[in-house]
Protein backbone atom coordinates (compact mmCIF):
# COMPACT_ATOMS: atom_id res chain seq x y z
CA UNK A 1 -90.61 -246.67 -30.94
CA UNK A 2 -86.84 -246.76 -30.50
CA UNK A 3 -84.96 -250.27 -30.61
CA UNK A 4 -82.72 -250.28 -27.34
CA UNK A 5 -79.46 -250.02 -29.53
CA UNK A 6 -81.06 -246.49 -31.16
CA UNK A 7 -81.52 -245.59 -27.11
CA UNK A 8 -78.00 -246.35 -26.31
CA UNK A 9 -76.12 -244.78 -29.68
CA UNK A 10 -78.11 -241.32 -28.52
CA UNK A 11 -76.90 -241.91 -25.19
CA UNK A 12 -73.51 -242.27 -26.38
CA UNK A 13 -73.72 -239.59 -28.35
CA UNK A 14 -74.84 -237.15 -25.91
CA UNK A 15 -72.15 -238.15 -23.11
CA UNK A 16 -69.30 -237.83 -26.00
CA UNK A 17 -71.30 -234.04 -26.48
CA UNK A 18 -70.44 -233.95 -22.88
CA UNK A 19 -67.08 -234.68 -22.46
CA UNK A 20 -66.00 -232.90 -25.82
CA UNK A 21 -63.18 -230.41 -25.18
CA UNK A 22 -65.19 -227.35 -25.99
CA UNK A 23 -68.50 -228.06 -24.58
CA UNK A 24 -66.59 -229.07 -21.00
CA UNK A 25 -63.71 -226.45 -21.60
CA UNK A 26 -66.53 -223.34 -22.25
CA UNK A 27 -68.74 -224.76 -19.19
CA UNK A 28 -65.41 -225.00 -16.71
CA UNK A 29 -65.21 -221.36 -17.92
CA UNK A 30 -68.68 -220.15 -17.03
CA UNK A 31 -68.66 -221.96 -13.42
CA UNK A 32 -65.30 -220.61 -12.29
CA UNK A 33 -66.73 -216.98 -13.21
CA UNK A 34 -70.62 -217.38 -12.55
CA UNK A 35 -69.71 -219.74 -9.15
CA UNK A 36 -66.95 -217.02 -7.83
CA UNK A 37 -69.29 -214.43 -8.08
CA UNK A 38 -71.84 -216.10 -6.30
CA UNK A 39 -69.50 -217.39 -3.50
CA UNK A 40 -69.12 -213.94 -3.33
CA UNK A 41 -72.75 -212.52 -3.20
CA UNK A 42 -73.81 -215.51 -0.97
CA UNK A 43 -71.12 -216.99 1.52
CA UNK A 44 -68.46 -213.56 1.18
CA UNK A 45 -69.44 -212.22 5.04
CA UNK A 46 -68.61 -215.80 6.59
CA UNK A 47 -65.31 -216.05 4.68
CA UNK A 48 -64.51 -212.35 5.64
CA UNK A 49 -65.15 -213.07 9.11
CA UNK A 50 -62.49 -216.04 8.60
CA UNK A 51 -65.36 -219.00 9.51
CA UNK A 52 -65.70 -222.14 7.18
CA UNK A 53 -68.27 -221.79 4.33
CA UNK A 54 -70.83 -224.35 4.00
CA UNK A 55 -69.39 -227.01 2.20
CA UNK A 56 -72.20 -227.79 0.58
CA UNK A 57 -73.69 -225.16 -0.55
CA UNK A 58 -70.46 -223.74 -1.61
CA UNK A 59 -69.77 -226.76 -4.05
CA UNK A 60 -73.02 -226.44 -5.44
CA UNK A 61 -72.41 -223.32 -6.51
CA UNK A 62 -70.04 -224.26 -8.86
CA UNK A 63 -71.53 -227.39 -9.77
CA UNK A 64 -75.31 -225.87 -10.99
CA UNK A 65 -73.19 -223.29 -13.37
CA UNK A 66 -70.95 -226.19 -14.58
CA UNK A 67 -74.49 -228.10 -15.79
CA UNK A 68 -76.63 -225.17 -16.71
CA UNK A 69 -74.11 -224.46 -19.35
CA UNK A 70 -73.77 -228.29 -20.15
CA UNK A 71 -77.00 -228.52 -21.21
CA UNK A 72 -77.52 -225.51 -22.81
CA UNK A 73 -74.03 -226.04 -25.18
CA UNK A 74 -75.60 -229.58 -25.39
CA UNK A 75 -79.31 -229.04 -26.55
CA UNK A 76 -78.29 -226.16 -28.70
CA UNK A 77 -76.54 -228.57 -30.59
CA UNK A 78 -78.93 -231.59 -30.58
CA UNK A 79 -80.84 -228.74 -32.04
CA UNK A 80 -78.71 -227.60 -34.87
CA UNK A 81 -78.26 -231.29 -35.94
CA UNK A 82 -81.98 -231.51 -36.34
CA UNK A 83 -81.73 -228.78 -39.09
């Protein structure tokens, strides 16, 4: 079983996975393109028709990308360091 300081050093390690410049920087990427398009595909006949979008909904779309591809960049290399 893992002493409470091995808990938090993985912690740590996995938030400064997060915040490293290419993991966040390759993520931002994906979101703006993958969350566009789906603003797009979703919401595009309400802002054609010049009405708010939902709010909500339309920050999530960005948002799921952003942490889909956070994860992924993230347990591919928890993964690799297992090797």
């Amino acid at each position: 079983m893992p002493q409470k300081s091995d808990t938090r050093a993985s912690i740590g390690h996995v938030l400064g996975m997060v915040v490293a410049p290419g993991t966040a920087l390759r993520a931002l990427k994906l979101a703006l393109v993958v969350g566009t398009l789906l603003t797009i595909i979703n919401q595009g006949d309400t802002l054609l028709q010049g009405q708010a979008p939902n709010w909500f909904k339309l920050v999530l779309t960005y948002v799921v990308p952003y942490g889909v591809s956070t994860w992924t960049s993230i347990a591919k290399d928890l993964e690799r360091a297992k090797l």
